[in-house]
Protein backbone atom coordinates (compact mmCIF):
# COMPACT_ATOMS: atom_id res chain seq x y z
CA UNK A 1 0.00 0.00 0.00
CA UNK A 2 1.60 3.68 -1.27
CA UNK A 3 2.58 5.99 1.60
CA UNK A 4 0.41 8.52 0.70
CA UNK A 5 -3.30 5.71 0.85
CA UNK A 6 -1.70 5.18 4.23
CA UNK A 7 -1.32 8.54 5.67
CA UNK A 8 -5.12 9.46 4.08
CA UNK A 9 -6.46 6.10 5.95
CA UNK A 10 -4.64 6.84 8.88
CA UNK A 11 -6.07 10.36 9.33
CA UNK A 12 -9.24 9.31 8.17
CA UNK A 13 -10.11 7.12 10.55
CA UNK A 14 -8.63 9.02 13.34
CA UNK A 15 -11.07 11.65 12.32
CA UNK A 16 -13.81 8.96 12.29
CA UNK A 17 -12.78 8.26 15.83
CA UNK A 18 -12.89 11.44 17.15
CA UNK A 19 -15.98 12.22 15.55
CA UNK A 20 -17.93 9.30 16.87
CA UNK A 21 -16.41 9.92 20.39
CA UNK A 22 -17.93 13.24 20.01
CA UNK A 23 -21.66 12.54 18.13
CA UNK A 24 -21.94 10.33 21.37
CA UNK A 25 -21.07 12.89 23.92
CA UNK A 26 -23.20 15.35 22.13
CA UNK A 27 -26.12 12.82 21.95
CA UNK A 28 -26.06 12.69 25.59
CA UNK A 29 -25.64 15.64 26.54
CA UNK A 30 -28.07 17.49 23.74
CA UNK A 31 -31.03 15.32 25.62
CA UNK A 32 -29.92 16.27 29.09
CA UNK A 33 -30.09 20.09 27.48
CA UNK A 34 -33.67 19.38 26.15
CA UNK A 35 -35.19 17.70 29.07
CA UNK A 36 -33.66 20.66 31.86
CA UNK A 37 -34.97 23.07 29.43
CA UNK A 38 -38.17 21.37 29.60
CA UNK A 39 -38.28 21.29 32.91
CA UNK A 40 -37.59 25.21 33.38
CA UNK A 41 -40.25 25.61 30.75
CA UNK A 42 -42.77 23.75 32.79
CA UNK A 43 -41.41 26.01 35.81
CA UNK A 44 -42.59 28.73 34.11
CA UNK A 45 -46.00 27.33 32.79
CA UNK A 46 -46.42 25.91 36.44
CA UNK A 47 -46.16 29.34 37.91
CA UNK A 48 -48.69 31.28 35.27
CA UNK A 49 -51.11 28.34 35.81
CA UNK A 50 -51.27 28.41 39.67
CA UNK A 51 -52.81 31.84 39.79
CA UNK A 52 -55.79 31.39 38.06
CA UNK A 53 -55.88 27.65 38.59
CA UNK A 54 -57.95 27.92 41.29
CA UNK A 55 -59.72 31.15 40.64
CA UNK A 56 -63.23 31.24 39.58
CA UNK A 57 -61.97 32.46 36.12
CA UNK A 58 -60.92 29.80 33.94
CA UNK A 59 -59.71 30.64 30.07
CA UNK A 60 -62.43 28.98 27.78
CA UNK A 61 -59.87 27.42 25.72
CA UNK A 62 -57.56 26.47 28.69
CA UNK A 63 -58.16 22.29 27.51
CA UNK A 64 -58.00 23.48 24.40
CA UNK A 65 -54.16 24.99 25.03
CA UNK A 66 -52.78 21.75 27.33
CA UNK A 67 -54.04 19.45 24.90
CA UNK A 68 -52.28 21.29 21.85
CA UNK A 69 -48.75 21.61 24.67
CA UNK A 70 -49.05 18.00 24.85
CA UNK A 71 -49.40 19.21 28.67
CA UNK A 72 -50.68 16.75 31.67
CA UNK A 73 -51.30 18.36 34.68
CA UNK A 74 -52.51 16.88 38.65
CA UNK A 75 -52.83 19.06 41.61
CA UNK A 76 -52.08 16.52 44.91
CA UNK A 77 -53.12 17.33 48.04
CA UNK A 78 -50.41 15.97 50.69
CA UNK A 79 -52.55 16.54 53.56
CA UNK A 80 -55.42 14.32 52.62
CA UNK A 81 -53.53 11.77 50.44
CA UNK A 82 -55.39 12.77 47.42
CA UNK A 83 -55.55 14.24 43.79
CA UNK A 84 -57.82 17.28 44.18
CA UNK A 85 -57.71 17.97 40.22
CA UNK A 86 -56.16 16.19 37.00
CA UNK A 87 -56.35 16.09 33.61
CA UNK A 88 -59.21 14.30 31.79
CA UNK A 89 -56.73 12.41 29.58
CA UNK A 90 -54.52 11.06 32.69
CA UNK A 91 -56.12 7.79 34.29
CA UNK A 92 -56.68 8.26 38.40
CA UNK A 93 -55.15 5.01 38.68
CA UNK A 94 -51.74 5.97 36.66
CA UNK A 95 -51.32 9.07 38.83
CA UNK A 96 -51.98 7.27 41.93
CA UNK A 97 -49.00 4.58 41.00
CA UNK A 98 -47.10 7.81 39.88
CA UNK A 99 -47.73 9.34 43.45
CA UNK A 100 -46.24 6.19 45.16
CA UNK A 101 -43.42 5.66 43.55
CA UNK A 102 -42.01 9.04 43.29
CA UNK A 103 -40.90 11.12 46.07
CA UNK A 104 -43.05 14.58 44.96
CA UNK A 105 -41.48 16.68 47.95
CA UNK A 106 -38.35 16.48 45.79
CA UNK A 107 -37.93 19.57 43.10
CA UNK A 108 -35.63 17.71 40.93
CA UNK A 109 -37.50 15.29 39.38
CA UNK A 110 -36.43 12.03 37.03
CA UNK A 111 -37.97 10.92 34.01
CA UNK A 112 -41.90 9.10 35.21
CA UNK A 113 -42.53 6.07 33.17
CA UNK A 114 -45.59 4.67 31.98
CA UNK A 115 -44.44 1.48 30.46
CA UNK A 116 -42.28 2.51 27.69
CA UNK A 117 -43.36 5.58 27.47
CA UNK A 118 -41.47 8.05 29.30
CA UNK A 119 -42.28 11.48 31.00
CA UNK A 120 -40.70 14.97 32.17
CA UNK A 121 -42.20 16.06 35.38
CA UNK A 122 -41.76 19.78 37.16
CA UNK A 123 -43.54 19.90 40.45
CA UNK A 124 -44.47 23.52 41.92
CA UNK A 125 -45.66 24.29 45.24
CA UNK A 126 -49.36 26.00 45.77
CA UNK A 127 -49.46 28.18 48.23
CA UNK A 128 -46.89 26.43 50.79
CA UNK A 129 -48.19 29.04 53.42
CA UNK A 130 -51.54 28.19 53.18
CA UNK A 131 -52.37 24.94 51.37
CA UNK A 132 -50.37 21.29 51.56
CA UNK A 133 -50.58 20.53 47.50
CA UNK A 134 -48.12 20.51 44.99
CA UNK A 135 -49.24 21.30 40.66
CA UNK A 136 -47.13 18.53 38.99
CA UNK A 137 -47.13 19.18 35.31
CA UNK A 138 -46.17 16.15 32.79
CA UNK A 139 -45.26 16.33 28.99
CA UNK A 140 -44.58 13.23 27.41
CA UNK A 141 -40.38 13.02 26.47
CA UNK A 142 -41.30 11.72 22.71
CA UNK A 143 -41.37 15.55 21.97
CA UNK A 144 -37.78 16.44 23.01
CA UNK A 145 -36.70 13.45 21.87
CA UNK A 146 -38.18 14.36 18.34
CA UNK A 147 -35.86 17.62 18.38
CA UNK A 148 -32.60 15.88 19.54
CA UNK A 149 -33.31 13.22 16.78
CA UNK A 150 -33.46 16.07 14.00
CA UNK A 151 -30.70 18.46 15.87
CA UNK A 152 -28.53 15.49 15.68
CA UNK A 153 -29.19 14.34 12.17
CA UNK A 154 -28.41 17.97 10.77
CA UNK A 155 -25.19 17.91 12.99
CA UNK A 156 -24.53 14.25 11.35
CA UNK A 157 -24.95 15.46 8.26
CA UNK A 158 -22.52 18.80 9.13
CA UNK A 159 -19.59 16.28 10.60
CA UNK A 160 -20.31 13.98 7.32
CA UNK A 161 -19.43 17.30 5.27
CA UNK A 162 -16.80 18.01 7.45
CA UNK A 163 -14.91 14.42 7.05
CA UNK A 164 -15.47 14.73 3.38
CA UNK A 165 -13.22 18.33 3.05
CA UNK A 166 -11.11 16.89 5.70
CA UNK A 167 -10.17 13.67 3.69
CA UNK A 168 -9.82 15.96 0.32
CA UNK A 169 -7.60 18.16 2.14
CA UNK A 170 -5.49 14.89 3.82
CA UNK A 171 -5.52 13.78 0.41
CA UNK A 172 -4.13 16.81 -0.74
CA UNK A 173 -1.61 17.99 1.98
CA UNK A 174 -0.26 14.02 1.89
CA UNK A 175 0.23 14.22 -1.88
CA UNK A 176 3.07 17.23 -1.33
CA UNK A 177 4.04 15.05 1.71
CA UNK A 178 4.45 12.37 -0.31
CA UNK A 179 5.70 13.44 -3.30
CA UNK A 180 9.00 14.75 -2.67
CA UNK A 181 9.89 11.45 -0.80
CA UNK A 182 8.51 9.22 -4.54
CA UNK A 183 11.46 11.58 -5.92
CA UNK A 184 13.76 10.93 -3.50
CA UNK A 185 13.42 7.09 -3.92
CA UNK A 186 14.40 7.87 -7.29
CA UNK A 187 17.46 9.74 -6.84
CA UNK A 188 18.28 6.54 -4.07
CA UNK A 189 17.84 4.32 -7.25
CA UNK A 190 20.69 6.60 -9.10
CA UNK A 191 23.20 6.46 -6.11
CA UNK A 192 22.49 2.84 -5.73
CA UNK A 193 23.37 2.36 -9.64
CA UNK A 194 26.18 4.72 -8.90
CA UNK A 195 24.73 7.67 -11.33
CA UNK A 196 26.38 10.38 -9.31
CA UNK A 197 26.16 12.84 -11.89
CA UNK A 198 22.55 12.22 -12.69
CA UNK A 199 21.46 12.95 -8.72
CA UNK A 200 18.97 15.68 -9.36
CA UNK A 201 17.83 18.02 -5.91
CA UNK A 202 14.58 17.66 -4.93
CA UNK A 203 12.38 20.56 -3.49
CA UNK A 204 10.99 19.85 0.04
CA UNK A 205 10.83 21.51 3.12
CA UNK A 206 11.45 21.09 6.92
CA UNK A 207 12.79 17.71 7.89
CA UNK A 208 12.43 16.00 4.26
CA UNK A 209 14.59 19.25 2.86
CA UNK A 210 17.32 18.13 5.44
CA UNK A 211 16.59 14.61 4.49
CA UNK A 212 17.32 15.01 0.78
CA UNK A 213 20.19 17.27 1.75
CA UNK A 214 21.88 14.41 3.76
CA UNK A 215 21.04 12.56 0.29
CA UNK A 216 22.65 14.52 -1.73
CA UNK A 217 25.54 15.54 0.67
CA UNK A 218 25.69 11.10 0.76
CA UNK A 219 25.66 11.03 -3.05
CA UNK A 220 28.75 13.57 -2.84
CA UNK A 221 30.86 11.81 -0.15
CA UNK A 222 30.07 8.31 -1.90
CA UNK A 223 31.24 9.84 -5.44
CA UNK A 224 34.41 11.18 -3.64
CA UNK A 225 35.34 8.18 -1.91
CA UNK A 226 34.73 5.90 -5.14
CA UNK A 227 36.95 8.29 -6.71
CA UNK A 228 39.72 8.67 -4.05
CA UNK A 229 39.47 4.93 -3.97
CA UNK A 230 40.51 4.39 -7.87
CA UNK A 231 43.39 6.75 -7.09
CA UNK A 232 44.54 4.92 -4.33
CA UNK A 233 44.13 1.58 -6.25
CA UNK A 234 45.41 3.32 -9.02
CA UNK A 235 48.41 5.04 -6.79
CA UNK A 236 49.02 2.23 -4.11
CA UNK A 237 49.84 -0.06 -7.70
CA UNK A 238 52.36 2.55 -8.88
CA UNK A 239 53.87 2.97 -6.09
CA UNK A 240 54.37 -1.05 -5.14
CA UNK A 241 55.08 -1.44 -8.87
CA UNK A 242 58.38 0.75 -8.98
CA UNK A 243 60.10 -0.82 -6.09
CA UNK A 244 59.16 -4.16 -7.51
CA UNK A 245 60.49 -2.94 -11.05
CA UNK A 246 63.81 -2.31 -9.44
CA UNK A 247 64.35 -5.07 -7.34
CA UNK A 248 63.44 -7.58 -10.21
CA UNK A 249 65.69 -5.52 -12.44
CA UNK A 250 68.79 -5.37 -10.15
CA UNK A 251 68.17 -9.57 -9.49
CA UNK A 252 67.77 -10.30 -13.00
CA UNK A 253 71.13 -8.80 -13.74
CA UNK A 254 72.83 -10.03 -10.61
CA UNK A 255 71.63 -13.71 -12.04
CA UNK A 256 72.33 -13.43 -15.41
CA UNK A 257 76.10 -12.12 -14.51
CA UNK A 258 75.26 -8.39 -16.02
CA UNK A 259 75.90 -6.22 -12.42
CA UNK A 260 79.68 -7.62 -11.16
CA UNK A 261 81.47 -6.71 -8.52
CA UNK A 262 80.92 -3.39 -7.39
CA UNK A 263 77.96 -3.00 -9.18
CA UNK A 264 76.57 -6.11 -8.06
CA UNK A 265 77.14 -5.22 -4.64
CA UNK A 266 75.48 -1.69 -5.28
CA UNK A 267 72.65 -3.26 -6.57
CA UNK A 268 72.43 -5.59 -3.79
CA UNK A 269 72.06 -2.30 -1.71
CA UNK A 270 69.62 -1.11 -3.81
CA UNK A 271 67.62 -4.41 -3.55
CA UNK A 272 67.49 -3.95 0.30
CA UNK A 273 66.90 -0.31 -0.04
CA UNK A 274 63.59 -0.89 -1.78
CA UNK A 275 62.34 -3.86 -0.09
CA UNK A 276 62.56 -1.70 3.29
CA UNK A 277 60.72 0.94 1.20
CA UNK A 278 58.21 -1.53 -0.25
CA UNK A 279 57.95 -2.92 3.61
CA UNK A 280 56.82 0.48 4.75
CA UNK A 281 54.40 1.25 2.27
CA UNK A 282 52.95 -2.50 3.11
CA UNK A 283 52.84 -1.60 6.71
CA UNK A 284 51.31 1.62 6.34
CA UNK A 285 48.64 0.36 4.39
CA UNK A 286 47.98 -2.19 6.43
CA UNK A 287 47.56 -0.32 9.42
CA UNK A 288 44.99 2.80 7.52
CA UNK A 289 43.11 -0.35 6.20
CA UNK A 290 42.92 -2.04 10.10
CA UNK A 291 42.12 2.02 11.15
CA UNK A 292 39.35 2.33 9.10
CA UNK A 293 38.06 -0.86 9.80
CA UNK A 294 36.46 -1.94 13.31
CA UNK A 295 39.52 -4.40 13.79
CA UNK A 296 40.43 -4.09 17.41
CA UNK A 297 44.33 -2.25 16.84
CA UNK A 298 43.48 0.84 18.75
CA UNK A 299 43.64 0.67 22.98
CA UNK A 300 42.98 4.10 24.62
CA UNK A 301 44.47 4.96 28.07
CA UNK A 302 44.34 8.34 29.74
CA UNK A 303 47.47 10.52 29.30
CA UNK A 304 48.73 13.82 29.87
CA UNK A 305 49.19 16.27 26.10
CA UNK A 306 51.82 17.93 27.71
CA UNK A 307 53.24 13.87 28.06
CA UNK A 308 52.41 13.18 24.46
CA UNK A 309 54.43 16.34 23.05
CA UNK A 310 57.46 15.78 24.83
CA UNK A 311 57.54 12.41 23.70
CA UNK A 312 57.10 13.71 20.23
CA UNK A 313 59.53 16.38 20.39
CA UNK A 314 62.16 13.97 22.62
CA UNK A 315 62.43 11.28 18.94
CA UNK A 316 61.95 14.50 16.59
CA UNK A 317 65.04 16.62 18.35
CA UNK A 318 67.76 14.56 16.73
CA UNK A 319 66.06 15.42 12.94
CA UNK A 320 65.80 19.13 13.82
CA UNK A 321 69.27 19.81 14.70
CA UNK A 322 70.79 17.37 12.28
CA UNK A 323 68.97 20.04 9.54
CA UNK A 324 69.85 23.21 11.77
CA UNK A 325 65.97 23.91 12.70
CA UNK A 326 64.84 24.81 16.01
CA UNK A 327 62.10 23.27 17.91
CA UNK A 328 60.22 24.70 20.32
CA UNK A 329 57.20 24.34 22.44
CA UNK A 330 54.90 26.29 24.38
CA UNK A 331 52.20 23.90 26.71
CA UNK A 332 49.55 26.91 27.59
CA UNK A 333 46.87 24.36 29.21
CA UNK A 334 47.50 20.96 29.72
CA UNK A 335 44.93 17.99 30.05
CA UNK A 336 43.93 14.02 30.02
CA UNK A 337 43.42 12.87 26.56
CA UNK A 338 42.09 9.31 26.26
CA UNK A 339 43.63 7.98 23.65
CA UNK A 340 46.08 4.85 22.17
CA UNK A 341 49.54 6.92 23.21
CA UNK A 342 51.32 4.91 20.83
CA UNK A 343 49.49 5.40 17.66
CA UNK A 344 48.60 8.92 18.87
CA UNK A 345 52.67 9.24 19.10
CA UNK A 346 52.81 8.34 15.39
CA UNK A 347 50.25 10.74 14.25
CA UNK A 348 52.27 13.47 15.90
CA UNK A 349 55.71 12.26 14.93
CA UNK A 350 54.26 12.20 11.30
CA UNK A 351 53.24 16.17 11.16
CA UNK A 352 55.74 17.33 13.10
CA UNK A 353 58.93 15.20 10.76
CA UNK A 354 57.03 16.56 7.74
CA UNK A 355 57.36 19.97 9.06
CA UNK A 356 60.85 20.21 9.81
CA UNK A 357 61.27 18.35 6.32
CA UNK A 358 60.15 21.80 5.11
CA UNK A 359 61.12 24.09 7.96
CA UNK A 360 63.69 27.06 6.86
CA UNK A 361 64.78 27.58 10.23
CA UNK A 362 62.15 26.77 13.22
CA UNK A 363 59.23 24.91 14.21
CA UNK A 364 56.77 25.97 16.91
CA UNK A 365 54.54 23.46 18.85
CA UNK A 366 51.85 24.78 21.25
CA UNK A 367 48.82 23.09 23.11
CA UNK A 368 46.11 25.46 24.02
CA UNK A 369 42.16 25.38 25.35
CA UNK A 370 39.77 26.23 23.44
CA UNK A 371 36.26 26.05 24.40
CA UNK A 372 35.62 22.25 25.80
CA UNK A 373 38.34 21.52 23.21
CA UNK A 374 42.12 20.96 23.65
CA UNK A 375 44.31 22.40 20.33
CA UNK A 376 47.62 20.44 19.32
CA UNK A 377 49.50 23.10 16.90
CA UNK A 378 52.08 22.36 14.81
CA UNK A 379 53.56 25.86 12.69
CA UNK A 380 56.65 25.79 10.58
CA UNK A 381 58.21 28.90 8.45
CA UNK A 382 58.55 26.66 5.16
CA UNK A 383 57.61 27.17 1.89
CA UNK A 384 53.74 25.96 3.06
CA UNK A 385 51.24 24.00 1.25
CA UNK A 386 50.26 24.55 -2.53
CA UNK A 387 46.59 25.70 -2.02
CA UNK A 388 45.70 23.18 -4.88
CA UNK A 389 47.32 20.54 -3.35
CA UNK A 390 44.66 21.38 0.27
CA UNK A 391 41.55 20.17 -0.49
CA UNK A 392 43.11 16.41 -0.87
CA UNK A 393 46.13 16.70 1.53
CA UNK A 394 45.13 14.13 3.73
CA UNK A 395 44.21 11.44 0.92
CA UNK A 396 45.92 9.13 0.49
CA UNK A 397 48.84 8.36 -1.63
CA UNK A 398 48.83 12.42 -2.48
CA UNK A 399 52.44 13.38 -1.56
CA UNK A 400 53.49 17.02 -1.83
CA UNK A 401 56.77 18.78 -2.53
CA UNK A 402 59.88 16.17 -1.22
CA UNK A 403 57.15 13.79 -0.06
CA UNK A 404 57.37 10.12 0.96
CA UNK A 405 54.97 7.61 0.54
CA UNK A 406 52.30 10.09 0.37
CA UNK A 407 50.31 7.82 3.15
CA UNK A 408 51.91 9.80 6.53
CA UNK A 409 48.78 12.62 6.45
CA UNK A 410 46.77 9.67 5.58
CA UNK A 411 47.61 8.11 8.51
CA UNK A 412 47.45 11.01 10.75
CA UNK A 413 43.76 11.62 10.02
CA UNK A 414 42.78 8.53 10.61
CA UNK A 415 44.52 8.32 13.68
CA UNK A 416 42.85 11.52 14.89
CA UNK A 417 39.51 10.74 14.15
CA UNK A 418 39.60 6.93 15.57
CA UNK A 419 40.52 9.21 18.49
CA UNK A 420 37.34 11.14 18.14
CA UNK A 421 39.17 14.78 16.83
CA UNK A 422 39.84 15.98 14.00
CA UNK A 423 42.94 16.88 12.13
CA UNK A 424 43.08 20.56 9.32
CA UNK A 425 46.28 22.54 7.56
CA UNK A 426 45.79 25.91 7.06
CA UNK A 427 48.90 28.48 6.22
CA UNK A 428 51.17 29.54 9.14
CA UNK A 429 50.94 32.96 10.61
CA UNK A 430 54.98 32.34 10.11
CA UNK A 431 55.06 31.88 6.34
CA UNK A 432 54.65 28.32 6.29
CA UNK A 433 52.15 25.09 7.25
CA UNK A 434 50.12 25.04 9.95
CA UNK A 435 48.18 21.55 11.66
CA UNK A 436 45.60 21.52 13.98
CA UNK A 437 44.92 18.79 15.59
CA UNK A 438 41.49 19.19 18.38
CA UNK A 439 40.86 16.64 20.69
């Protein structure tokens, strides 16, 4: 069943519900209406009839009038036990049976039966000074009844109306509802077939507009990554290829007697040289692959930054001075970080060798606060980073000038963010590359 049938069934009979809930309340309570408004009616009546009820005047057409009311009247004397006076159409033996079983001292009277026929009764008092008798005046309830019966058809007929522009308009609002997720699904069928280019927006509003914008923002990302995944297949094939190229070379001329001596002995070098290069390449991609998978490699402990960066700067001190740069750090607040020290130590070690790779003379470390936040920054007075090149820095296999493997930033980031952070290079306020790394 469509989305939009369901939504328009849904309401509907929610509405049908709610309506019958309320037809049956109002049925009740339109009759209770009726029959006190009866009642004060009769008060009335009762009143204008017990001043000339017993006078010597009596309207010609006063039978006439309580017939045409549908009005029963008996006047009871308490005193005596008694009906003094009655109407010709009530029996004397009904309003006897009437007189026993209801309590006519009471003012709030309930509905008298007569078989199945029922009654409203108002009882006024005649002269309580001077006479014990009470005027009980009776209309039959068919009558009221009659009136909530055609009230309540009309107001049937108004909630029938009512449901019908209700389920147009549910029909209606659902179809806009509705129709932005049916092109949605479509655009879903394009990402799933990988038609990146062919994702189309869709308008919507409120929480489907921020639906289809996590679509299309989904469509992006999955276009990027497929992308950034043929380079690396692409790269990561190069790059084990011309190791491989060499070493097979260099053997195959060893073997066949080409490289002697010397020259077999420098290619022998060269051999080793590129299998430890080919090693680290393996390992590195080995360990992004295990970080970006839910393999359990990474085991957080609590440690201090201030720890971390003297660790960093402790392995990194024999680099700088070996290349004449000076390193330096500044700890302005200090915190526990819970993360795996060790890999956290590599992610570090990997910025901060890159940046005295391309330091001119200094490199500057400081940890600050900001916000809930703690900042790990890294500056160096280098050349800096080829804007081009900082959009895709931290892909991998994407080395810049005098690069490496082109899988260190790589490695950083995902080191950073299995640590919950994140990891950005902007330029240096001293000329070069800057790295911020927020835990």
């Amino acid at each position: 069943m469509r989305l939009q049938t369901q939504l328009t069934l849904a309401f509907t009979t929610l509405l049908v519900i709610t309506m019958t809930i309320v037809s049956i309340t109002i049925h009740s309570l339109l009759l209770n209406v009726l029959i006190q408004n009866e009642k004060d009616q009769l008060q009335e009546k009762g009143k204008i009839l017990s001043q000339f009820l017993f006078s010597e005047v009596v309207p010609n057409n006063f039978s006439h009038w309580l017939s045409e009311e549908e009005l029963y009247l008996f006047v009871y004397n308490r005193s005596v036990d008694r009906v003094a006076l009655h109407s010709r159409s009530l029996d004397l033996e009904l309003i006897y049976d009437w007189v026993e079983r209801y309590d006519l001292t009471e003012q709030e009277q309930p509905l008298w039966f007569d078989g199945d026929k029922q009654y409203v009764v108002s009882i006024i008092s005649i002269y309580p000074e001077l006479l014990d008798q009470e005027l009980v005046l009776i209309t039959p309830l068919d009558d009221i009844q009659e009136i909530q019966q055609i009230f309540f058809n009309r107001l049937m007929i108004i909630f029938l109306i009512g449901i019908l522009v209700i389920i147009i308009l549910t029909h209606y609002l659902t179809h806009h509802l509705v129709t932005p997720l049916t092109q949605l699904k479509y655009q879903l069928k394009k990402i799933e077939k990988r038609q990146f280019n062919d994702v189309k927006r869709v308008k919507a509003s409120g929480e489907i507009k921020e639906v289809e914008k996590s679509v299309v923002d989904m469509a992006t990302e999955l276009q990027r990554y497929m992308k950034s995944q043929q380079q690396f297949f692409q790269n990561a094939s190069h790059e084990l290829k011309t190791p491989l190229m060499t070493i097979q070379g260099y053997a195959e001329g060893i073997k066949d007697g080409i490289f002697q001596d010397e020259e077999s002995d420098r290619g022998l070098e060269v051999i080793v040289a590129e299998i430890g290069r080919l090693k680290k390449i393996i390992n590195e991609m080995i360990l992004l692959a295990k970080l970006d998978s839910n393999e359990n490699v990474y085991h957080e402990e609590n440690i201090y930054m201030s720890q971390l960066v003297q660790s960093a700067v402790d392995r990194t001190i024999p680099i700088a001075t070996e290349q004449q740069i000076a390193l330096n750090h500044r700890i302005l607040n200090d915190a526990v970080i819970h993360v795996d020290q060790e890999k956290m130590l590599q992610a570090v070690l990997n910025i901060l060798i890159n940046a005295i790779r391309h330091a001119k003379s200094q490199v500057y470390i400081e940890v600050s606060k900001q916000n809930d936040h703690l900042l790990l920054i890294i500056d160096d007075d280098g050349e800096g980073i080829d804007s081009a090149l900082m959009p895709q820095l931290f892909e991998r296999f994407i080395r810049g000038k005098d690069g490496e493997t082109g899988l260190g930033l790589a490695i950083s980031r995902a080191i950073v963010e299995r640590s919950h952070g994140t990891i950005r290079a902007e330029h240096s306020p001293m000329g070069g590359a800057r790295f911020v790394i927020t835990l």
